[in-house]
Each structure stands twice: as C-alpha cells, then as structure tokens.
N, C-alpha and C. Protein backbone atom coordinates (compact mmCIF):
# COMPACT_ATOMS: atom_id res chain seq x y z
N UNK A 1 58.84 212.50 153.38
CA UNK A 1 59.18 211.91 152.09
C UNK A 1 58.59 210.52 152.04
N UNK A 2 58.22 209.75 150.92
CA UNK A 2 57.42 209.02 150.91
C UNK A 2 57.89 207.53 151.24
N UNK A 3 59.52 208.04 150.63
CA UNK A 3 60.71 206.88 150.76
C UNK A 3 61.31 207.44 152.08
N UNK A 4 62.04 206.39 152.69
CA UNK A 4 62.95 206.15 153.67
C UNK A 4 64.51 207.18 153.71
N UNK A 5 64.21 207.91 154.61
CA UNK A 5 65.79 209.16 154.54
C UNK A 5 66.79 208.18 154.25
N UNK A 6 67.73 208.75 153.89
CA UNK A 6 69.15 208.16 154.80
C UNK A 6 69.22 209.23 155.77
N UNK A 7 70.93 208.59 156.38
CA UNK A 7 71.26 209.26 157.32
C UNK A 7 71.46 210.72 156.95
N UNK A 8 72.03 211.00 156.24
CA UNK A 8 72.56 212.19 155.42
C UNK A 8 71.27 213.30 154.81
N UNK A 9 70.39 212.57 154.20
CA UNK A 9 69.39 213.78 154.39
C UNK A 9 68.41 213.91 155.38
N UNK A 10 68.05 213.44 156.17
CA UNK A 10 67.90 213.65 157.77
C UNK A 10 68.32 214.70 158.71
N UNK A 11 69.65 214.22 158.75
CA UNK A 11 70.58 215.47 159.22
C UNK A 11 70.87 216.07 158.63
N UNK A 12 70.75 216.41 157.25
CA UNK A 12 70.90 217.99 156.31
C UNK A 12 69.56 218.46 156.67
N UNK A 13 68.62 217.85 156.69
CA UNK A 13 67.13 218.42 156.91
C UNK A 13 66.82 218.94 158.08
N UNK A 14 67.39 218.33 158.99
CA UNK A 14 67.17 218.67 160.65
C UNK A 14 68.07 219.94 161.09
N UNK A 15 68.96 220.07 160.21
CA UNK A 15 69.97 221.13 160.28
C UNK A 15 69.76 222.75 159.34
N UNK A 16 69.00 222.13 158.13
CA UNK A 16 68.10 223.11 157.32
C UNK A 16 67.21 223.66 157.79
N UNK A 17 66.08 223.06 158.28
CA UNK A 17 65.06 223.76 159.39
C UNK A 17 65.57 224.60 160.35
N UNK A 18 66.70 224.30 160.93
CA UNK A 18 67.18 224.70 162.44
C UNK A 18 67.38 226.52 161.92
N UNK A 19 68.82 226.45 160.48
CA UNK A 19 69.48 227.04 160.19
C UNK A 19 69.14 227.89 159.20
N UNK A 20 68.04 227.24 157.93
CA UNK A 20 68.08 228.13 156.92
C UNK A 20 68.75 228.35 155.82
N UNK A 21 69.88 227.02 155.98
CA UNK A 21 71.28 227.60 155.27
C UNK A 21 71.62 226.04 154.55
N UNK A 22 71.63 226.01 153.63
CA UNK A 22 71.95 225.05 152.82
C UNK A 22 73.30 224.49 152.74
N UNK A 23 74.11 225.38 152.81
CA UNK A 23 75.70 225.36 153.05
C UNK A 23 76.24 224.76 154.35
N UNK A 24 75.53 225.79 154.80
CA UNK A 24 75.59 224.97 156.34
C UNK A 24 75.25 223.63 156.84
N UNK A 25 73.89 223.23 156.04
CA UNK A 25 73.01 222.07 156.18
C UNK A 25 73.84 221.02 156.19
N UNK A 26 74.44 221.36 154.39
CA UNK A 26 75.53 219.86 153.91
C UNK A 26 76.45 219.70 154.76
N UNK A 27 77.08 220.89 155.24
CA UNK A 27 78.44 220.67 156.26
C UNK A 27 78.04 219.86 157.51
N UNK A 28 77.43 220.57 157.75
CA UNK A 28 76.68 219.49 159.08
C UNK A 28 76.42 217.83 158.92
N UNK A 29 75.96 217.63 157.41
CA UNK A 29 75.71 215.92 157.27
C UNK A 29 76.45 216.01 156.41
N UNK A 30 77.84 216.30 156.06
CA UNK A 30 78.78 215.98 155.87
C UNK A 30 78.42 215.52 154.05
N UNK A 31 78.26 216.53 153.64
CA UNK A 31 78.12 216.01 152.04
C UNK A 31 77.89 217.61 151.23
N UNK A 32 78.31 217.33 149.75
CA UNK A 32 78.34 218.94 148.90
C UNK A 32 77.08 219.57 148.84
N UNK A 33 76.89 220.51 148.68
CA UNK A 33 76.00 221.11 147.55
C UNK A 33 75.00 220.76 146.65
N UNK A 34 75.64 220.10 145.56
CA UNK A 34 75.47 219.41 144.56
C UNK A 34 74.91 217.90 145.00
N UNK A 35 75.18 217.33 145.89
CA UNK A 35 74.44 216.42 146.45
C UNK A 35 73.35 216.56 146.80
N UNK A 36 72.94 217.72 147.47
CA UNK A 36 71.50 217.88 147.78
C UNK A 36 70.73 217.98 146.50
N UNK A 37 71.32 218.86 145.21
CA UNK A 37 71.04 219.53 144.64
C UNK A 37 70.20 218.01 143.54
N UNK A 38 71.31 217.29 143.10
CA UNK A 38 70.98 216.35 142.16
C UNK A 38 69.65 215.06 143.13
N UNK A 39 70.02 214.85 144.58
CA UNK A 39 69.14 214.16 145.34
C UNK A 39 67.72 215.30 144.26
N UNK A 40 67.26 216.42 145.12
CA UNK A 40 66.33 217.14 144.84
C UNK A 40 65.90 216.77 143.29
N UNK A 41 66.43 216.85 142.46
CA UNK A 41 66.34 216.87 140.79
C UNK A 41 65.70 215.49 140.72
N UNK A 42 66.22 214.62 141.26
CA UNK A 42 65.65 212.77 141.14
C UNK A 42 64.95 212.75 142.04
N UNK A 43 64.35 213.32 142.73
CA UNK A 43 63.65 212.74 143.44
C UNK A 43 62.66 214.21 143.82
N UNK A 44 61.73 213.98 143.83
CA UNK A 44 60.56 215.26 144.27
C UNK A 44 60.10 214.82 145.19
N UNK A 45 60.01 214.04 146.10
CA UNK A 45 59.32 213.60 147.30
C UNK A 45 60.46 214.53 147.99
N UNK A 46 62.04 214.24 147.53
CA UNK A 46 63.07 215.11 148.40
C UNK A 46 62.93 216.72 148.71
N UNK A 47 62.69 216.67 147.31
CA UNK A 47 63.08 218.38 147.21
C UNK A 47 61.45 218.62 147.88
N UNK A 48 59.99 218.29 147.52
CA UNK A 48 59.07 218.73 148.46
C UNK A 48 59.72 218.81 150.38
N UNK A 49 60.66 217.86 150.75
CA UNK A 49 60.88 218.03 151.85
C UNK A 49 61.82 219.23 152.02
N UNK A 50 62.63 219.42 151.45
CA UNK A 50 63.73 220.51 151.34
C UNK A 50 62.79 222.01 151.43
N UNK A 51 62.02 221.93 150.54
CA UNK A 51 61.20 223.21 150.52
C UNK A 51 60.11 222.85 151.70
N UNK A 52 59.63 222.47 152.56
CA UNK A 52 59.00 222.31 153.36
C UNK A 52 59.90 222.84 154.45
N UNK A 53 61.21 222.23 154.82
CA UNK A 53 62.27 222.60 155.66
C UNK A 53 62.36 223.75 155.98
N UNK A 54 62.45 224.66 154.33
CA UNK A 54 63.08 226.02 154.56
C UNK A 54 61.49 226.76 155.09
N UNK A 55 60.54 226.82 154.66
CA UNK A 55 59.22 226.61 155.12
C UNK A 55 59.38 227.02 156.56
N UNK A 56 59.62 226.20 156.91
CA UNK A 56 59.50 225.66 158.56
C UNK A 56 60.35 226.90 159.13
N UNK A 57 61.67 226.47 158.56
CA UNK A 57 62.83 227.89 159.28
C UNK A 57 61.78 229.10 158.80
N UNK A 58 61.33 229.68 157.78
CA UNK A 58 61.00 231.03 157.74
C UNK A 58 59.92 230.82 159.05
N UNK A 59 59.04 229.78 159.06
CA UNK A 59 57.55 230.30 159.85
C UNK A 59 58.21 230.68 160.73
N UNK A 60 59.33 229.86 161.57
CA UNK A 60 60.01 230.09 163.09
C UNK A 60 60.94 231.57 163.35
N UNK A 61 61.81 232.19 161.93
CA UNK A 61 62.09 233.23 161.96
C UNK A 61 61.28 234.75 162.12
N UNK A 62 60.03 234.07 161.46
CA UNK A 62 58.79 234.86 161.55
C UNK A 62 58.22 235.30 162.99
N UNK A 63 58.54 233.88 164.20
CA UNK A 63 57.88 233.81 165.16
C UNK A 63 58.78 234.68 166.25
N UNK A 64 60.02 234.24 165.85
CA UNK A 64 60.94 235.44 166.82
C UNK A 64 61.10 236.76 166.26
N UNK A 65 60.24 237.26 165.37
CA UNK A 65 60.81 238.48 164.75
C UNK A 65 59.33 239.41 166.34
N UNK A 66 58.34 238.33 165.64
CA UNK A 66 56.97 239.17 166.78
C UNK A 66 57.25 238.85 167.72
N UNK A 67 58.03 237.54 168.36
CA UNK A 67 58.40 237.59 169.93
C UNK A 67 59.41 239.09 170.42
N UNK A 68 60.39 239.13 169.35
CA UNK A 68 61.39 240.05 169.33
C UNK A 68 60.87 241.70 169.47
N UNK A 69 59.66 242.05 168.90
CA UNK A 69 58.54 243.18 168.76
C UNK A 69 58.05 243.33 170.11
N UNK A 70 57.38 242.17 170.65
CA UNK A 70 56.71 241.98 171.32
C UNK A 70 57.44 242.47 172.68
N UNK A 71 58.42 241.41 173.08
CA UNK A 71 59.14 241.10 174.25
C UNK A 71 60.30 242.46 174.44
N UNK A 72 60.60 242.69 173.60
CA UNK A 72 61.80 243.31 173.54
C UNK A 72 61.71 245.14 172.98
N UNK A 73 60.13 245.33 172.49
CA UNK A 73 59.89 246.68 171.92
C UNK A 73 60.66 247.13 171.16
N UNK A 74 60.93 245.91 170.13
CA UNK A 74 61.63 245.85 168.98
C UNK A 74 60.78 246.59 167.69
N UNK A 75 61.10 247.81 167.47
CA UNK A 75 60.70 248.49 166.48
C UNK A 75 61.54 247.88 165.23
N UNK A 76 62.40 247.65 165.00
CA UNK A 76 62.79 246.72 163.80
C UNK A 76 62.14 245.76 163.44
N UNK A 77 62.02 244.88 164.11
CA UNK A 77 61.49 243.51 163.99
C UNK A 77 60.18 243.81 164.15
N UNK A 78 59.41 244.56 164.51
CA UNK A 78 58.18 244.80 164.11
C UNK A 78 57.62 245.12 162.66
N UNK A 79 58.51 246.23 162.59
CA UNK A 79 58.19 247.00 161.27
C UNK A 79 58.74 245.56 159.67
N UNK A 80 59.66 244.21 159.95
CA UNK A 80 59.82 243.77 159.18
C UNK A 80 58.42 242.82 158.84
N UNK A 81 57.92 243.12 160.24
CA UNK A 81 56.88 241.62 159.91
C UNK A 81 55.91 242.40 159.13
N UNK A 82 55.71 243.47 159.79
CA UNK A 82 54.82 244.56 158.88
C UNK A 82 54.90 244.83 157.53
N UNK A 83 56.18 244.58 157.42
CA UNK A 83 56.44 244.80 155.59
C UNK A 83 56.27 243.84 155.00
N UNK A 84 56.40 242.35 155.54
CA UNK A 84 56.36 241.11 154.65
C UNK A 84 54.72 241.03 154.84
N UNK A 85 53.76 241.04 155.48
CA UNK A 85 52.36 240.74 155.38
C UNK A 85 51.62 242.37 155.41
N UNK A 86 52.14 243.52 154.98
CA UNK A 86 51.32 244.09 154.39
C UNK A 86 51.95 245.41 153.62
N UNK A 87 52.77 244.89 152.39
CA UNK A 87 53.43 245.25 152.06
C UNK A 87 52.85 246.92 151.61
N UNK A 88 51.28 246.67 151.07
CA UNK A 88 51.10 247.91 150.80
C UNK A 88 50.95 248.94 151.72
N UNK A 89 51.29 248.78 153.13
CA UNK A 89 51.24 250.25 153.87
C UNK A 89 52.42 250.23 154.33
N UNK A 90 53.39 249.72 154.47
CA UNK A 90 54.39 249.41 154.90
C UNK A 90 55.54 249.25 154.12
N UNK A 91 55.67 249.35 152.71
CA UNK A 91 56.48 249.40 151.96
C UNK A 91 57.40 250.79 151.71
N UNK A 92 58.62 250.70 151.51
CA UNK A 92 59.69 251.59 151.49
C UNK A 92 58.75 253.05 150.52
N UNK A 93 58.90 253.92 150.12
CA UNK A 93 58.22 255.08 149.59
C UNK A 93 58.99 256.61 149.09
N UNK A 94 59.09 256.93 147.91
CA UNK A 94 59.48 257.86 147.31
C UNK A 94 58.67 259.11 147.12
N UNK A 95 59.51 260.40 147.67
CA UNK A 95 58.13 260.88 147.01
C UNK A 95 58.98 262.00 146.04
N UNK A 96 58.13 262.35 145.16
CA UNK A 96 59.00 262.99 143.60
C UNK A 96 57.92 264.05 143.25
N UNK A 97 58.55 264.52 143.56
CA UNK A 97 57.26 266.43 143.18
C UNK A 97 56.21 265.98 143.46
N UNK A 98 55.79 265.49 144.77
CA UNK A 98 54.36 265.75 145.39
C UNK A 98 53.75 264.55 144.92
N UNK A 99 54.17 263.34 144.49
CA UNK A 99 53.50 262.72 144.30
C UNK A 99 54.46 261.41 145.30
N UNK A 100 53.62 260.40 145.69
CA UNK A 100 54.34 259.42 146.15
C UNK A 100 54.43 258.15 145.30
N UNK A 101 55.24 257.42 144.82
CA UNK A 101 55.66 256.55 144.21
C UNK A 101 55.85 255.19 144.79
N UNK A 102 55.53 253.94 144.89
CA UNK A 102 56.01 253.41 145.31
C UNK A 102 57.18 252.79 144.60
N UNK A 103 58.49 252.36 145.22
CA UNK A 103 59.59 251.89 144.90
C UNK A 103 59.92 250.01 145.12
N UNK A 104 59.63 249.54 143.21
CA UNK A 104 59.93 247.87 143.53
C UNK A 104 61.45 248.23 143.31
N UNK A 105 62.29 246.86 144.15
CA UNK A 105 63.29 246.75 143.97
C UNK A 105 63.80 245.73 142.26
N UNK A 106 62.72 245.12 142.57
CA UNK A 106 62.97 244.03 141.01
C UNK A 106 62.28 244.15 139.90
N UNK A 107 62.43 245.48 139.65
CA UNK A 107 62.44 245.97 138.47
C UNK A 107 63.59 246.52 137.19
N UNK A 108 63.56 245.97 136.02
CA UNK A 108 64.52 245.94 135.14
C UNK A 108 63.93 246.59 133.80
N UNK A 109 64.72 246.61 133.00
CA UNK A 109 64.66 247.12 131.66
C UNK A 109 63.98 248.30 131.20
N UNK A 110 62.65 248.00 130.54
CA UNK A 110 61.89 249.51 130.27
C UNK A 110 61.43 249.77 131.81
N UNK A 111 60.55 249.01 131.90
CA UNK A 111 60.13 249.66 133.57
C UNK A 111 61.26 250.14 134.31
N UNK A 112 62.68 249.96 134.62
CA UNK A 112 63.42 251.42 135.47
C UNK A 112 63.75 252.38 134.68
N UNK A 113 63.96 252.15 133.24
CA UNK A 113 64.05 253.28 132.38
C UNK A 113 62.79 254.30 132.80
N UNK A 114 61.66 254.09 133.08
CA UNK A 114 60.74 254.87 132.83
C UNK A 114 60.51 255.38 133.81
N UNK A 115 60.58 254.55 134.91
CA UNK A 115 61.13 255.14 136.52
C UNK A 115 61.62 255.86 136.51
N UNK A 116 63.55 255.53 136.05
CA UNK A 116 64.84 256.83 136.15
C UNK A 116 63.96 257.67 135.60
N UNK A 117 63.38 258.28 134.24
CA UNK A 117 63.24 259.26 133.56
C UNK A 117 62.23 259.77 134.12
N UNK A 118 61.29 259.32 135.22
CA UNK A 118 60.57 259.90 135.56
C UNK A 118 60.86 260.67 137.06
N UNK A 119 61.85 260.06 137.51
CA UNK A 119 62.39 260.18 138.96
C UNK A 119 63.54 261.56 138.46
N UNK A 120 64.08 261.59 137.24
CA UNK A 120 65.13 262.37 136.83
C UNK A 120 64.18 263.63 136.16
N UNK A 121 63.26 263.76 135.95
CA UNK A 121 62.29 265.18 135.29
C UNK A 121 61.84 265.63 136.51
N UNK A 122 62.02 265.34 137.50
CA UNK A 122 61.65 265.94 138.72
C UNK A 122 62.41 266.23 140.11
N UNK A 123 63.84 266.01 139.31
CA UNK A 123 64.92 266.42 140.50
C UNK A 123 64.73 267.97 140.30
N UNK A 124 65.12 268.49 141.84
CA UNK A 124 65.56 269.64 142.08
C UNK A 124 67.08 270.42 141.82
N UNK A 125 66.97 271.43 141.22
CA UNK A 125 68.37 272.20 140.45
C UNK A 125 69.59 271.62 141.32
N UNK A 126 69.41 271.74 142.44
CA UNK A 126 70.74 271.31 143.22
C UNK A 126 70.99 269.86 143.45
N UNK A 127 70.22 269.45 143.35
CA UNK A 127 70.48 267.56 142.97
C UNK A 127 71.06 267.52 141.91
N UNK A 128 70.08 268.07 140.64
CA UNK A 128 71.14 268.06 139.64
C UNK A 128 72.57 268.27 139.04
N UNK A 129 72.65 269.79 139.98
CA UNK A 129 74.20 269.72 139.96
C UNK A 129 74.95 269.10 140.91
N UNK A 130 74.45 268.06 141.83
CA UNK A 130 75.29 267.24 142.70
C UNK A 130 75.47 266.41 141.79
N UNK A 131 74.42 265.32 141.30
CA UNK A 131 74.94 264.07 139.98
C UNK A 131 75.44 264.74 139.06
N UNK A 132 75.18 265.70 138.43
CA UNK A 132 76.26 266.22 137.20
C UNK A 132 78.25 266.37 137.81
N UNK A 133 78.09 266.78 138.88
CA UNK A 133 79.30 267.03 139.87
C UNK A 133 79.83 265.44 140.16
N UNK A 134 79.49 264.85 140.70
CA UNK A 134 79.55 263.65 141.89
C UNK A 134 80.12 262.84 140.44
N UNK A 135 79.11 262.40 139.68
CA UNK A 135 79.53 261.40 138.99
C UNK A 135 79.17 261.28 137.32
N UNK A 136 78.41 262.29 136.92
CA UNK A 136 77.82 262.70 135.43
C UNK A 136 76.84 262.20 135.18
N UNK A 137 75.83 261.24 136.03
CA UNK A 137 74.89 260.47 136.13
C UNK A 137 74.02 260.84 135.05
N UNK A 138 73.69 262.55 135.20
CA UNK A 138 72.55 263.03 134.68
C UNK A 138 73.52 264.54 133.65
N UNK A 139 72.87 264.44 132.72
CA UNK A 139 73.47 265.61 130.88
C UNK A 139 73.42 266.86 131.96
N UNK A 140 73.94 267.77 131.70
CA UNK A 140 73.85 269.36 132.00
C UNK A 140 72.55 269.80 131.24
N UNK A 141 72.11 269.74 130.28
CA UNK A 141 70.84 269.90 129.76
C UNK A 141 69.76 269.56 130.52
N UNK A 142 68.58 270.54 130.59
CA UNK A 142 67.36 270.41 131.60
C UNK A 142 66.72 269.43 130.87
N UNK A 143 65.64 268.25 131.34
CA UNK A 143 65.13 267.31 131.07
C UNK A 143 63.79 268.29 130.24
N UNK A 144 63.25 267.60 129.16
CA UNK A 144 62.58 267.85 127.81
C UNK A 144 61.32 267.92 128.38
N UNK A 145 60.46 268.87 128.68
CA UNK A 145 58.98 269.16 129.28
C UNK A 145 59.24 270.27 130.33
C-alpha cells in the first residue's frame, strides 16, 4: 500500500493471506467486517492489498493441493487442480441421449429453462415416472416432439 498500515490492517492482512477468511482476518486484528469493508471503499491502495492477500492465499492453496497430488497420491486434489486450469477436459459432464452436454453451474433464467427442457425431452420412461412419483417435477404428459 502506498500509505503506511496501521497496526490493524497489517495483522488483518497477515492473517488474510495465512487464512483466506475475512471473518477470521478481523477477529484476529481485532476489528468488524465493515471496517475492512469501508477502509477498502476509501482507500484503493487498501483494497488492491486485500485482493492481492486473498491472491496470495489461493496461489498457496493451489500449491498444497499439487503437493497433496503429488506427495500423497491424492486423486482429489489432483483432479481439483485439473478442473480449475483446464476446465474444458476436466469439467463435471452430462450425457442426455447420446449426446454429452456440458453442465455450467451459473446459469439462470432462459438459459436453464432451455437446459431443463432440453435435459427433460430426453429422460427415460422410468425417470419420468420417478419425478412424476417423487415430487411432480415433471406433467404426466410426454414432452411435445
């Protein structure tokens, strides 16, 4: 930061890097939430450090995930690092009458509408009568095509 810490964001910062955890951070240097929050808002030299911080914690979470792969023949922690840097072979995968789909999680409005309706014209009879059963999810009427 370009200005001089105090004590207090120092040790929220030194504790942010460590931890990751913002909640945690303040508790540690002994101040709210909202303190960091409004510091950050007035001041951008701050908040560039804040986001640099968390920065720092991911690169290092990053580094024990491949130590964790590595050392430990951690098929979890392999396969996560795999998904965050190459998401397209490594991403979660649907497959719906022979075709494979890939599945975003942050998708809303028309785009899951068009998803569901497309994921729902290609269930199999006995799926169907499990969601018609289970919870009414899906009409008793066969989907239109």
């Amino acid at each position: 930061m370009g200005s001089v810490l105090t004590g207090w964001e120092e040790k929220f910062l030194r504790y942010y890097r460590e931890w990751g955890s913002k909640a945690q951070a303040t508790r540690a240097a002994g101040i709210s939430q909202s303190t960091v929050y409004d510091r950050e808002q007035r001041y951008p030299e701050f908040a560039r450090d804040v986001k640099e911080a968390k920065e720092e914690f991911l690169d290092h979470l990053e580094e024990d995930l491949v130590r964790m792969g590595r050392e430990k023949n951690n098929v979890i922690a392999t396969l996560a690092r795999l998904k965050a840097d190459r998401p397209d072979r490594y991403c979660e995968k649907l497959q719906i009458a022979g075709h494979l789909e890939t599945v975003s999680y942050n998708i809303a409005g028309p785009e899951a509408e068009k998803l569901l309706q497309r994921m729902l014209q290609n269930i199999t009879e006995p799926t169907r009568r499990m969601l018609v059963a289970g919870k009414g999810f899906v009409s008793e009427e066969p989907p239109p095509g």
